[in-house]
N, C-alpha and C. Protein backbone atom coordinates (compact mmCIF):
# COMPACT_ATOMS: atom_id res chain seq x y z
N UNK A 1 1.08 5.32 14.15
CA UNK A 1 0.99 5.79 12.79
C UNK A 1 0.38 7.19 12.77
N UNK A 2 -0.86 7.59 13.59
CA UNK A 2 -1.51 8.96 13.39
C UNK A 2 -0.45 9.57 13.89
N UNK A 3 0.35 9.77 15.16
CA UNK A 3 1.62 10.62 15.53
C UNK A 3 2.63 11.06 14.58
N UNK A 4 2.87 10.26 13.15
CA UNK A 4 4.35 10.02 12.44
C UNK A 4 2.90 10.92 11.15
N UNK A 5 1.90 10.81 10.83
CA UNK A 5 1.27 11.61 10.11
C UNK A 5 1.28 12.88 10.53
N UNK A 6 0.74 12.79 11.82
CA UNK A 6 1.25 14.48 12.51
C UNK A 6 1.96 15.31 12.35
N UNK A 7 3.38 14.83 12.29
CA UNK A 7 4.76 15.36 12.10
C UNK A 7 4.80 15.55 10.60
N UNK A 8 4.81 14.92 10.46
CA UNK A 8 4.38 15.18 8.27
C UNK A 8 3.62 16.09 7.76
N UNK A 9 2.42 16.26 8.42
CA UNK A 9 0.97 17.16 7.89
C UNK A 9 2.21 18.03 7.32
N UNK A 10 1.65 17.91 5.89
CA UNK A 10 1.88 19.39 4.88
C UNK A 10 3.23 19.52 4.75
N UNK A 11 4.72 18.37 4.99
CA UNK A 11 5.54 18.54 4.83
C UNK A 11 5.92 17.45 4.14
N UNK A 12 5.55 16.36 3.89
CA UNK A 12 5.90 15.18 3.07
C UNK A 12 4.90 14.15 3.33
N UNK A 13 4.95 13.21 2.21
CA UNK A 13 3.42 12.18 2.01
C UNK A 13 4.16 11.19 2.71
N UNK A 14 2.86 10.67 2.88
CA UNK A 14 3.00 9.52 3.98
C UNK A 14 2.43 7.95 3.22
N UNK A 15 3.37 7.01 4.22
CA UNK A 15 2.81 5.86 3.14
C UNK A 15 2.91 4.81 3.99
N UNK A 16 1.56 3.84 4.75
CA UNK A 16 1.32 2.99 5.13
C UNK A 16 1.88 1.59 4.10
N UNK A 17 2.55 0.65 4.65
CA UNK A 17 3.32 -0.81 3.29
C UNK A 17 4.11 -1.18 4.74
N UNK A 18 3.78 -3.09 4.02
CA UNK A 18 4.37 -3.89 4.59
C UNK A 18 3.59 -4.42 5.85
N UNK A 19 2.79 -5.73 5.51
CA UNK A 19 1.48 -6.60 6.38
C UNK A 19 0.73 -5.88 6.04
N UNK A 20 0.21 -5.04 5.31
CA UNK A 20 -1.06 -4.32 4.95
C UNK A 20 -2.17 -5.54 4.30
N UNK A 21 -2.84 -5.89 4.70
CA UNK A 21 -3.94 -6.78 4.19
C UNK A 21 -5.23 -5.92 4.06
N UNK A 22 -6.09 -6.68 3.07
CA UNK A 22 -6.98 -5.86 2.54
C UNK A 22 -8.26 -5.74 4.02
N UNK A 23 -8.00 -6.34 5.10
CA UNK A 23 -9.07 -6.16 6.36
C UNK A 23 -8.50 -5.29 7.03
N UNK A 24 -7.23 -4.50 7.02
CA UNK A 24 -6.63 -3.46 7.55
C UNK A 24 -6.84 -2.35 7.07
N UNK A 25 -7.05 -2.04 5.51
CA UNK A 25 -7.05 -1.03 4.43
C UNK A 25 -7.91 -0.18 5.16
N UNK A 26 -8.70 -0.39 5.85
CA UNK A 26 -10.09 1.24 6.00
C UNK A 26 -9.21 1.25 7.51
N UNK A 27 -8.60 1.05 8.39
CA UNK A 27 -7.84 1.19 9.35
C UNK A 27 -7.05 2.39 9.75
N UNK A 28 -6.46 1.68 8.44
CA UNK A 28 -4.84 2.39 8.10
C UNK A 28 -5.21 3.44 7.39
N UNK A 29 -6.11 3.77 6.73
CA UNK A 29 -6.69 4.94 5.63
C UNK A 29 -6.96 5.75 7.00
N UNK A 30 -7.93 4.88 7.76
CA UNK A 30 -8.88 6.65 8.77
C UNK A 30 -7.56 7.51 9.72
N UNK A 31 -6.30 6.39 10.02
CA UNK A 31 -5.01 7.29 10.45
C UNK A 31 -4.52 8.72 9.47
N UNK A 32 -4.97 8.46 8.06
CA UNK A 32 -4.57 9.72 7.56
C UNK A 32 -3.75 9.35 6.74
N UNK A 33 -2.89 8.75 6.31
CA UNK A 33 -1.89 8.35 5.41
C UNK A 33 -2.22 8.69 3.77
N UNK A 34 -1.28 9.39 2.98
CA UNK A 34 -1.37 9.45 1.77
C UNK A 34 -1.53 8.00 0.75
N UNK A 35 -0.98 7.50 1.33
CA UNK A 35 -0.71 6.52 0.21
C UNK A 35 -0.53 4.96 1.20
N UNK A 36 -1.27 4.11 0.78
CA UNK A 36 -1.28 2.52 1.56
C UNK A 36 -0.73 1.33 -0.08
N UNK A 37 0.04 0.82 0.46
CA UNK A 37 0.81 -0.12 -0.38
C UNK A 37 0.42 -1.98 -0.03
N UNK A 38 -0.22 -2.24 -0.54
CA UNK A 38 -0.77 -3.65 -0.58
C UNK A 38 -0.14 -4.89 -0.93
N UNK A 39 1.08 -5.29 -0.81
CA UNK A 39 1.79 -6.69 -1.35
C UNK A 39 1.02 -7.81 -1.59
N UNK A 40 -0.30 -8.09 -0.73
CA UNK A 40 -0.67 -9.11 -0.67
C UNK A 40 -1.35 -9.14 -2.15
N UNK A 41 -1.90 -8.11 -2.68
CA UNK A 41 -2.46 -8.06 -3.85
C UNK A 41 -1.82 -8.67 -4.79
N UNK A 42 -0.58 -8.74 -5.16
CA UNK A 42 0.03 -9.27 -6.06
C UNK A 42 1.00 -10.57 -5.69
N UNK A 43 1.41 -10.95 -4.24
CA UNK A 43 2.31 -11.90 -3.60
C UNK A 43 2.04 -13.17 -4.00
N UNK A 44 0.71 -13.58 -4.38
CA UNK A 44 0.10 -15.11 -5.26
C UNK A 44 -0.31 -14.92 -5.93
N UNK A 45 0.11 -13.97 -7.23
CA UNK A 45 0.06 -13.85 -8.73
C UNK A 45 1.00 -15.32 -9.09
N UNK A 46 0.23 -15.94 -9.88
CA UNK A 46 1.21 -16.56 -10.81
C UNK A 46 1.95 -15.56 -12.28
N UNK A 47 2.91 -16.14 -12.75
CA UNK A 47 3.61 -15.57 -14.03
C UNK A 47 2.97 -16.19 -15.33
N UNK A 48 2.67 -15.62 -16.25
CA UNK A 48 2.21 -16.50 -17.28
C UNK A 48 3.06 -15.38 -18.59
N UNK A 49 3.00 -16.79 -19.29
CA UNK A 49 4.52 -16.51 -20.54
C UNK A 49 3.85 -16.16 -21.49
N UNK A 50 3.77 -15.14 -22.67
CA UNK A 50 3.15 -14.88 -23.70
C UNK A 50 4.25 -14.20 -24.64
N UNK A 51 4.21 -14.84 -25.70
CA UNK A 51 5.02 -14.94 -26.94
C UNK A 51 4.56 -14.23 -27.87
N UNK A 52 5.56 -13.35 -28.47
CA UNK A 52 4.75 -12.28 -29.22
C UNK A 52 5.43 -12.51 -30.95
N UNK A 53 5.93 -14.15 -30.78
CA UNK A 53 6.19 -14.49 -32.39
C UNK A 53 5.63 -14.52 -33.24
N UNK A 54 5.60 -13.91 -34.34
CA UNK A 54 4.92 -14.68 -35.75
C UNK A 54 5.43 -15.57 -36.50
């Protein structure tokens, strides 16, 4: 990952996603990456229904 940031510096953002768990997050941040994408954060959301009738 720091090598593929390398090649990027100052030419396009970079974005750590996909198995990113929140015990990886300070990991994957000190490689340098613009931007880290978290699935797990939202992957066991439940849906809840809210009705906006009167």
């Amino acid at each position: 990952m720091r090598a593929c940031v390398r090649i990027a510096a100052g030419k396009a953002l970079t974005e750590a996603s996909g198995g990113v768990t929140l015990d990886r997050v300070r990991a994957i941040a000190e490689c340098g990456v613009d931007l880290i994408s978290i699935g797990a954060l939202t992957h066991s959301v439940t849906g809840l229904d809210i009705s906006l009738e009167l």
